[in-house]
Structures are given as structure tokens and as C-alpha cells.
C-alpha atoms as a PDB file:
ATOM      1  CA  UNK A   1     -17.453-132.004 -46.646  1.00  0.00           C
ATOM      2  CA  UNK A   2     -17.960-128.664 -48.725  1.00  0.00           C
ATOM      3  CA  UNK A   3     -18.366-125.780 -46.730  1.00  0.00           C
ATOM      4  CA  UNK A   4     -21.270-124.324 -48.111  1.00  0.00           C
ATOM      5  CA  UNK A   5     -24.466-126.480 -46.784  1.00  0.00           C
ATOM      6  CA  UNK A   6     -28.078-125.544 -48.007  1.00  0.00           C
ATOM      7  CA  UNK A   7     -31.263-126.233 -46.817  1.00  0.00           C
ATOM      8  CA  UNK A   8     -33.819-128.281 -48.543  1.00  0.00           C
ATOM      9  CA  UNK A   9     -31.954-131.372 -49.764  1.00  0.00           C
ATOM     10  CA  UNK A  10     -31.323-134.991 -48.478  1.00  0.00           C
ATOM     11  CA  UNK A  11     -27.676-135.772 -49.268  1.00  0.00           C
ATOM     12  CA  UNK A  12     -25.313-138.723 -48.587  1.00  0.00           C
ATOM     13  CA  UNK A  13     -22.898-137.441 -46.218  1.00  0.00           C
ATOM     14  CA  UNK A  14     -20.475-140.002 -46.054  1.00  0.00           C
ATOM     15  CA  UNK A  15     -20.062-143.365 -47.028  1.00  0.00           C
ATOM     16  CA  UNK A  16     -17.467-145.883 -45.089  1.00  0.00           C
ATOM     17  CA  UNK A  17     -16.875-149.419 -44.217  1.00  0.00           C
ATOM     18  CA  UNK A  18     -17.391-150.512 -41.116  1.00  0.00           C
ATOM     19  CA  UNK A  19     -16.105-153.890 -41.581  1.00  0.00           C
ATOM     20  CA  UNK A  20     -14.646-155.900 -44.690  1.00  0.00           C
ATOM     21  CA  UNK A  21     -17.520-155.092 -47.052  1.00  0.00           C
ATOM     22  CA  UNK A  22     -19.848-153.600 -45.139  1.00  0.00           C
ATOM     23  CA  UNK A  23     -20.701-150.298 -45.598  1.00  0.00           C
ATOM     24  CA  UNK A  24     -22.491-147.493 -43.596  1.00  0.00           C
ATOM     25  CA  UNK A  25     -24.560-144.333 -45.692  1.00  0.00           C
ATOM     26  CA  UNK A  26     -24.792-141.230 -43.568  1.00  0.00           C
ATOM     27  CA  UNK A  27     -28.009-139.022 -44.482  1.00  0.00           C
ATOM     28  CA  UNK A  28     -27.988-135.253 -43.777  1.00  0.00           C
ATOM     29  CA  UNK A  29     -30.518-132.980 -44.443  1.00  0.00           C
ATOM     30  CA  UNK A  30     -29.783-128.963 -44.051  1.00  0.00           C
ATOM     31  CA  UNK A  31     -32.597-127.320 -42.448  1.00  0.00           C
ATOM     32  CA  UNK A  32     -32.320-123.782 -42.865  1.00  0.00           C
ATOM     33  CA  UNK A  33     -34.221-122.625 -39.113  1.00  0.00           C
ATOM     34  CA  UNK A  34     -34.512-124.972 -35.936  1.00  0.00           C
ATOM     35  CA  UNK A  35     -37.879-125.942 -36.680  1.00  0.00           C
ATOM     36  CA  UNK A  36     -38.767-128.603 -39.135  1.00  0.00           C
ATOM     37  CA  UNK A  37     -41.108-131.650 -39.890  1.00  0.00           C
ATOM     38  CA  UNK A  38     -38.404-133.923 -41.835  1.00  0.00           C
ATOM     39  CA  UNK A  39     -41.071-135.616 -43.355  1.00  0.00           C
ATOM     40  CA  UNK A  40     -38.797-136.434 -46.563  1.00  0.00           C
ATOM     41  CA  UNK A  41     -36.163-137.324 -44.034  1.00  0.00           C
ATOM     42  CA  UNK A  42     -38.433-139.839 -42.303  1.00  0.00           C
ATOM     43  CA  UNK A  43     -40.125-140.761 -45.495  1.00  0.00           C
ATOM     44  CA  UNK A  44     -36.263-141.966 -46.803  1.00  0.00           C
ATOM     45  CA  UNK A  45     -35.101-143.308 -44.021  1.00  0.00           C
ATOM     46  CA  UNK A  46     -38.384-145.746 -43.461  1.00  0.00           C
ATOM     47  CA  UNK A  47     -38.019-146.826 -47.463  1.00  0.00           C
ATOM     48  CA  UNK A  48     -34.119-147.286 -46.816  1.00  0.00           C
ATOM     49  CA  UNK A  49     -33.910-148.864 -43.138  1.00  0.00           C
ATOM     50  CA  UNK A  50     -31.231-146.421 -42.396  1.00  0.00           C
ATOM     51  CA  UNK A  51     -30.486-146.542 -38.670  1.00  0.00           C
ATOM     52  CA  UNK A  52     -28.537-142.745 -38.295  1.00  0.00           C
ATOM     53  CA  UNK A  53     -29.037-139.593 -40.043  1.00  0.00           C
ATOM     54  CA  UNK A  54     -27.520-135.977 -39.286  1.00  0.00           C
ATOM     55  CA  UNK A  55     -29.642-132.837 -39.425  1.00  0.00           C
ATOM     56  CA  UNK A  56     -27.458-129.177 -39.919  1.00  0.00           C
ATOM     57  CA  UNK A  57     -29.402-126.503 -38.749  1.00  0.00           C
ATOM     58  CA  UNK A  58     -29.084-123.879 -35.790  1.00  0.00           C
ATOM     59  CA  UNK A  59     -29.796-125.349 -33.026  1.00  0.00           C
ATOM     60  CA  UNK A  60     -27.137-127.131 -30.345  1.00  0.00           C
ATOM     61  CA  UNK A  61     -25.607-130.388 -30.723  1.00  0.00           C
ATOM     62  CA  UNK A  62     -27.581-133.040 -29.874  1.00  0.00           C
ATOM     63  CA  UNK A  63     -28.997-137.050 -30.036  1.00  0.00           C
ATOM     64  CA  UNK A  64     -32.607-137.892 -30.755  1.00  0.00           C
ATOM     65  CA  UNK A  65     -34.069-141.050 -30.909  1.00  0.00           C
ATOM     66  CA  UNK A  66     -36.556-141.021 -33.549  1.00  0.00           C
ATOM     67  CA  UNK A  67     -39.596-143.383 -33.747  1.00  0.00           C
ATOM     68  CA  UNK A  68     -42.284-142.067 -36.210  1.00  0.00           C
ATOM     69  CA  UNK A  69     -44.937-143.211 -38.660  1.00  0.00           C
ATOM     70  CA  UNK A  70     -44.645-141.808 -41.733  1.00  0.00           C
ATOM     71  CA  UNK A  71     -47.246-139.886 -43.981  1.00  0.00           C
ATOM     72  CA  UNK A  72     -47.661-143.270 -45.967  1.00  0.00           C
ATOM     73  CA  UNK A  73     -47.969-145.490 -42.711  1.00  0.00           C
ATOM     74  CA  UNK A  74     -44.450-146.819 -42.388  1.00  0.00           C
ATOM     75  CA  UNK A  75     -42.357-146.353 -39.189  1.00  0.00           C
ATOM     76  CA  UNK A  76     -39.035-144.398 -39.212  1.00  0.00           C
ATOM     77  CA  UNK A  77     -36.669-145.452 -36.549  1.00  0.00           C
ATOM     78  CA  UNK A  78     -33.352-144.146 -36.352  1.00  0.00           C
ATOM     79  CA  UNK A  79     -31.016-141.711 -34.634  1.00  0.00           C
ATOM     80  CA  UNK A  80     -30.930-138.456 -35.265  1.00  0.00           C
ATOM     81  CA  UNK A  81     -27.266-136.525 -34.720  1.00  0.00           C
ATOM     82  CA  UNK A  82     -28.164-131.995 -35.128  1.00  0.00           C
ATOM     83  CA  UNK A  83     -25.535-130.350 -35.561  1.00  0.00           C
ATOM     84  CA  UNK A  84     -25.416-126.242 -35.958  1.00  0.00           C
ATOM     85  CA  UNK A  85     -23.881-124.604 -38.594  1.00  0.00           C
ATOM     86  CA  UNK A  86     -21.233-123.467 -37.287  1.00  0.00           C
ATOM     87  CA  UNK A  87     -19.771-126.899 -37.059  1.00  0.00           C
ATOM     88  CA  UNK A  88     -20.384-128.274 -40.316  1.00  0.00           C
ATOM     89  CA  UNK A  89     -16.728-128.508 -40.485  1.00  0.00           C
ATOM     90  CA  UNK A  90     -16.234-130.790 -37.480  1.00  0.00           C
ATOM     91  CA  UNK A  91     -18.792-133.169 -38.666  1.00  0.00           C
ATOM     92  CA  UNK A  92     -16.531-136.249 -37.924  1.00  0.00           C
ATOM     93  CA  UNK A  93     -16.676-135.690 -34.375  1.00  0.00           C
ATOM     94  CA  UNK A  94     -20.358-136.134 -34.428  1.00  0.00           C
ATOM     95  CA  UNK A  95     -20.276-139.647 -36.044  1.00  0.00           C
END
């Protein structure tokens, strides 16, 4: 992972196999305060069906179940994993 995040984007963290073939896409999207709507975030993962993505921004570490409807209707339900900052470099030990 580089070490210099910015806010604004949605990026493919990391991309591994689980098993044989399959393989598991880690969002992240750098939020540049605590607050934030993720609406793009939400808006991707309900298009996608992703099931975890990882928010950097400056609050503590932490787990959130996420169950939303999205600006165009469809329902975004996945896991949320913040991290701060700080730990950007430990990201591993988050997933």
C-alpha cells in the first residue's frame, strides 16, 4: 500500500484469492475528516455486491455493519472496516 492516501477516491485496495480461483476485491475510500455520507461508496458497493469495504479517515478503528438504500433505490449491505491514518500502514491487520 503507498503511503500517501488521499481523500476523495474509491480505490481497489487489494485483490487476493481466497480459494483456488476465487478472488476477493477490497474497496477503500480516503475520507479526509470523520464525517462523511459515502454515498459513492454505497452507490459502488450496491452495483458491485461487494460484501467488505475499508474507510481511512481519523477516527478509531472500528466494524460497522452497513445496511442502506442508496440515492437510486438499491440497498448497500456490507461491512465497513475505518481505519485512521495513522495506520494506513498496518492495513493487513484490519482484513
Amino acid at each position: 500500500m503507498p503511503t500517501e492516501v488521499l481523500p476523495g477516491k474509491i480505490r481497489v485496495l487489494k485483490t487476493y484469492s481466497l480459494k483456488g480461483n476465487d478472488t476477493n476485491i477490497i474497496l477503500v475510500e480516503v475520507k479526509s475528516g470523520a464525517a462523511g455520507s459515502l454515498k459513492s461508496l454505497h452507490q459502488f458497493i450496491s452495483e458491485r455486491n461487494f460484501k467488505t469495504a475499508v474507510r481511512i479517515n481519523s477516527e478509531k478503528p472500528a466494524v460497522t455493519k452497513i445496511n442502506v438504500k442508496t440515492s437510486t433505490g438499491n440497498m448497500a449491505k456490507y461491512s465497513l472496516i475505518s481505519i485512521p491514518f495513522s495506520l494506513t500502514e498496518e492495513i493487513d491487520r484490519f482484513i
